[in-house]
Protein backbone atom coordinates (compact mmCIF):
# COMPACT_ATOMS: atom_id res chain seq x y z
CA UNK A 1 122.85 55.41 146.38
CA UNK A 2 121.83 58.68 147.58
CA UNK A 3 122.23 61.97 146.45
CA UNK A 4 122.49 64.67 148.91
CA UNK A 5 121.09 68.52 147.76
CA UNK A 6 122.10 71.55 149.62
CA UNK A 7 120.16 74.82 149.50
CA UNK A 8 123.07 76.65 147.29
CA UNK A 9 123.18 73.56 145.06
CA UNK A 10 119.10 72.96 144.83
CA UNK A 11 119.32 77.51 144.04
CA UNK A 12 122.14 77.29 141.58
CA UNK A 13 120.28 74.43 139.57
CA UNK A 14 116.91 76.39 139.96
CA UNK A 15 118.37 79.54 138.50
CA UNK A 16 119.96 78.09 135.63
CA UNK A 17 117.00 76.32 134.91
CA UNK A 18 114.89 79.38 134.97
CA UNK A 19 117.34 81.50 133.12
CA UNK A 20 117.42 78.66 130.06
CA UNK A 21 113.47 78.37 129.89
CA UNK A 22 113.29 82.39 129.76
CA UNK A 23 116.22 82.38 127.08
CA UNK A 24 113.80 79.34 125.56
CA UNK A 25 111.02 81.71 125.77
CA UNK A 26 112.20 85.00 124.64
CA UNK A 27 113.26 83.23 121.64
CA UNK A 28 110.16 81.68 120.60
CA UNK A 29 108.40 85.27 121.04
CA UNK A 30 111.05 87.20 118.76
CA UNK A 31 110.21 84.35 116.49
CA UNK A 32 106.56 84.47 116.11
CA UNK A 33 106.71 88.65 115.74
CA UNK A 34 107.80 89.39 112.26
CA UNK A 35 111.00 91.55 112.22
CA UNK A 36 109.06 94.12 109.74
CA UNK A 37 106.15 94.75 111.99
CA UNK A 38 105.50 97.75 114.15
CA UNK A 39 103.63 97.47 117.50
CA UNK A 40 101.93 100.36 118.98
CA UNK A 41 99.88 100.19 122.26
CA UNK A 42 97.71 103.28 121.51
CA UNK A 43 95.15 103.10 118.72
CA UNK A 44 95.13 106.74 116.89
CA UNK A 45 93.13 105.66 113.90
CA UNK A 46 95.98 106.60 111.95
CA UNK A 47 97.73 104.16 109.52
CA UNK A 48 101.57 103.38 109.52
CA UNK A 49 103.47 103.76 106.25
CA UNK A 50 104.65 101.05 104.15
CA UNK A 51 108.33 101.24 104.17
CA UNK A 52 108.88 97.36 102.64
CA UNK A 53 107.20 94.38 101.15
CA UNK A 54 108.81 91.42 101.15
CA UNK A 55 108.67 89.98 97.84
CA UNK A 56 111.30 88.07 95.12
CA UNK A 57 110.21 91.14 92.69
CA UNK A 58 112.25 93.59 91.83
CA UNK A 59 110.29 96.99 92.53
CA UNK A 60 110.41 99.92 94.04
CA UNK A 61 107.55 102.12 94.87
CA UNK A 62 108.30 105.62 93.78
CA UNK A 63 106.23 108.97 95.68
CA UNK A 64 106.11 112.90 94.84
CA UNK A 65 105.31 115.52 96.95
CA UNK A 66 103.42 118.04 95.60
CA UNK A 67 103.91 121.32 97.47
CA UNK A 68 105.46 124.62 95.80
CA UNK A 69 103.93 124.94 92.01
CA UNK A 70 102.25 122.68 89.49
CA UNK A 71 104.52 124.08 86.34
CA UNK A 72 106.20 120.57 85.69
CA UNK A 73 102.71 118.52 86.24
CA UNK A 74 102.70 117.88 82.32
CA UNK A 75 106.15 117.09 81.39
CA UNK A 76 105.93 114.47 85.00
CA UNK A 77 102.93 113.36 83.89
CA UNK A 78 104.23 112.70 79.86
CA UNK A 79 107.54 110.67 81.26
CA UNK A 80 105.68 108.90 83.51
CA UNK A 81 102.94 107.81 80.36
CA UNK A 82 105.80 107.10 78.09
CA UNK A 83 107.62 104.82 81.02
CA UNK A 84 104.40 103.12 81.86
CA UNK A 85 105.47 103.68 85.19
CA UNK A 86 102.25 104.40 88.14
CA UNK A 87 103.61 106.64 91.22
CA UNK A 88 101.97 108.74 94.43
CA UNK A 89 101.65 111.84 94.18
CA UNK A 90 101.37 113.23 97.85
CA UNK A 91 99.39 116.66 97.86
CA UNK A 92 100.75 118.80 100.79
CA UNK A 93 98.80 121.67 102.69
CA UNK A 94 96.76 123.78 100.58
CA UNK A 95 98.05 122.27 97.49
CA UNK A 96 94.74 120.97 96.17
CA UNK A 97 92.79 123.97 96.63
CA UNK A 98 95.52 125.97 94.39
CA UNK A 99 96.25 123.93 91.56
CA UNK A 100 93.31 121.50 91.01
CA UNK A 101 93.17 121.28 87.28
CA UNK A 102 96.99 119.88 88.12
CA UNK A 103 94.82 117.53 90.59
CA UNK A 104 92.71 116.46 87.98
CA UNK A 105 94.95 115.93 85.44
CA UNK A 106 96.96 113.81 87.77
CA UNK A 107 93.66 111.68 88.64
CA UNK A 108 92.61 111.48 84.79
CA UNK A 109 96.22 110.03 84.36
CA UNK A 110 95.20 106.97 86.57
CA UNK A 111 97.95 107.92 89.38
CA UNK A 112 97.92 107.64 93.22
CA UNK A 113 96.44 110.49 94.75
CA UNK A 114 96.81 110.91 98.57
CA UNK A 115 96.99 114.41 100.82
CA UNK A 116 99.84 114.42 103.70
């Protein structure tokens, strides 16, 4: 018995075949990336945020930004001791420079410190 090929049929069998392993292989590449990473191509020395963890926990990371006054530093500071609860306090612009006894108090309280 012999099976006899023509050039549209030996094409339209070629394409399909191609277009399946692509499909095959695009596949296997969105499943080896993980769906919460971020790829970047330049290397700018700076570090992405965290904006989730994956984890069976229930949390949830809480942040301040520190930028107009430091009048509520204490009563923050007391609800946060009484609540046992450990946040970031982000320090914007020239922040540090005019309130750090608010700085220090925040350190000495054994919270997350970071300028933005």
């Amino acid at each position: 018995m012999f099976l006899v090929f023509s050039k549209e049929k030996i094409t339209t069998y070629l394409v399909s075949i191609l277009t399946v392993a692509l499909l095959f292989c695009m596949v296997a590449n969105f499943q080896t990336h993980k769906a919460d990473s971020i790829e970047t191509s330049a290397d700018t020395g700076k570090t992405l945020p965290i904006y989730k963890v994956k984890t069976d926990e229930k949390k949830v990371a809480l942040t301040m930004n520190c930028a107009w006054n430091a009048d509520d530093i204490d009563k923050i500071l007391e609800v946060l001791k009484n609540n046992d609860v450990k946040i970031t306090f982000f320090m914007v612009g020239n922040w540090i420079d005019k309130y750090p006894d608010a700085v220090k108090k925040i350190n000495d309280a054994g919270q997350e410190i970071r300028k933005s």
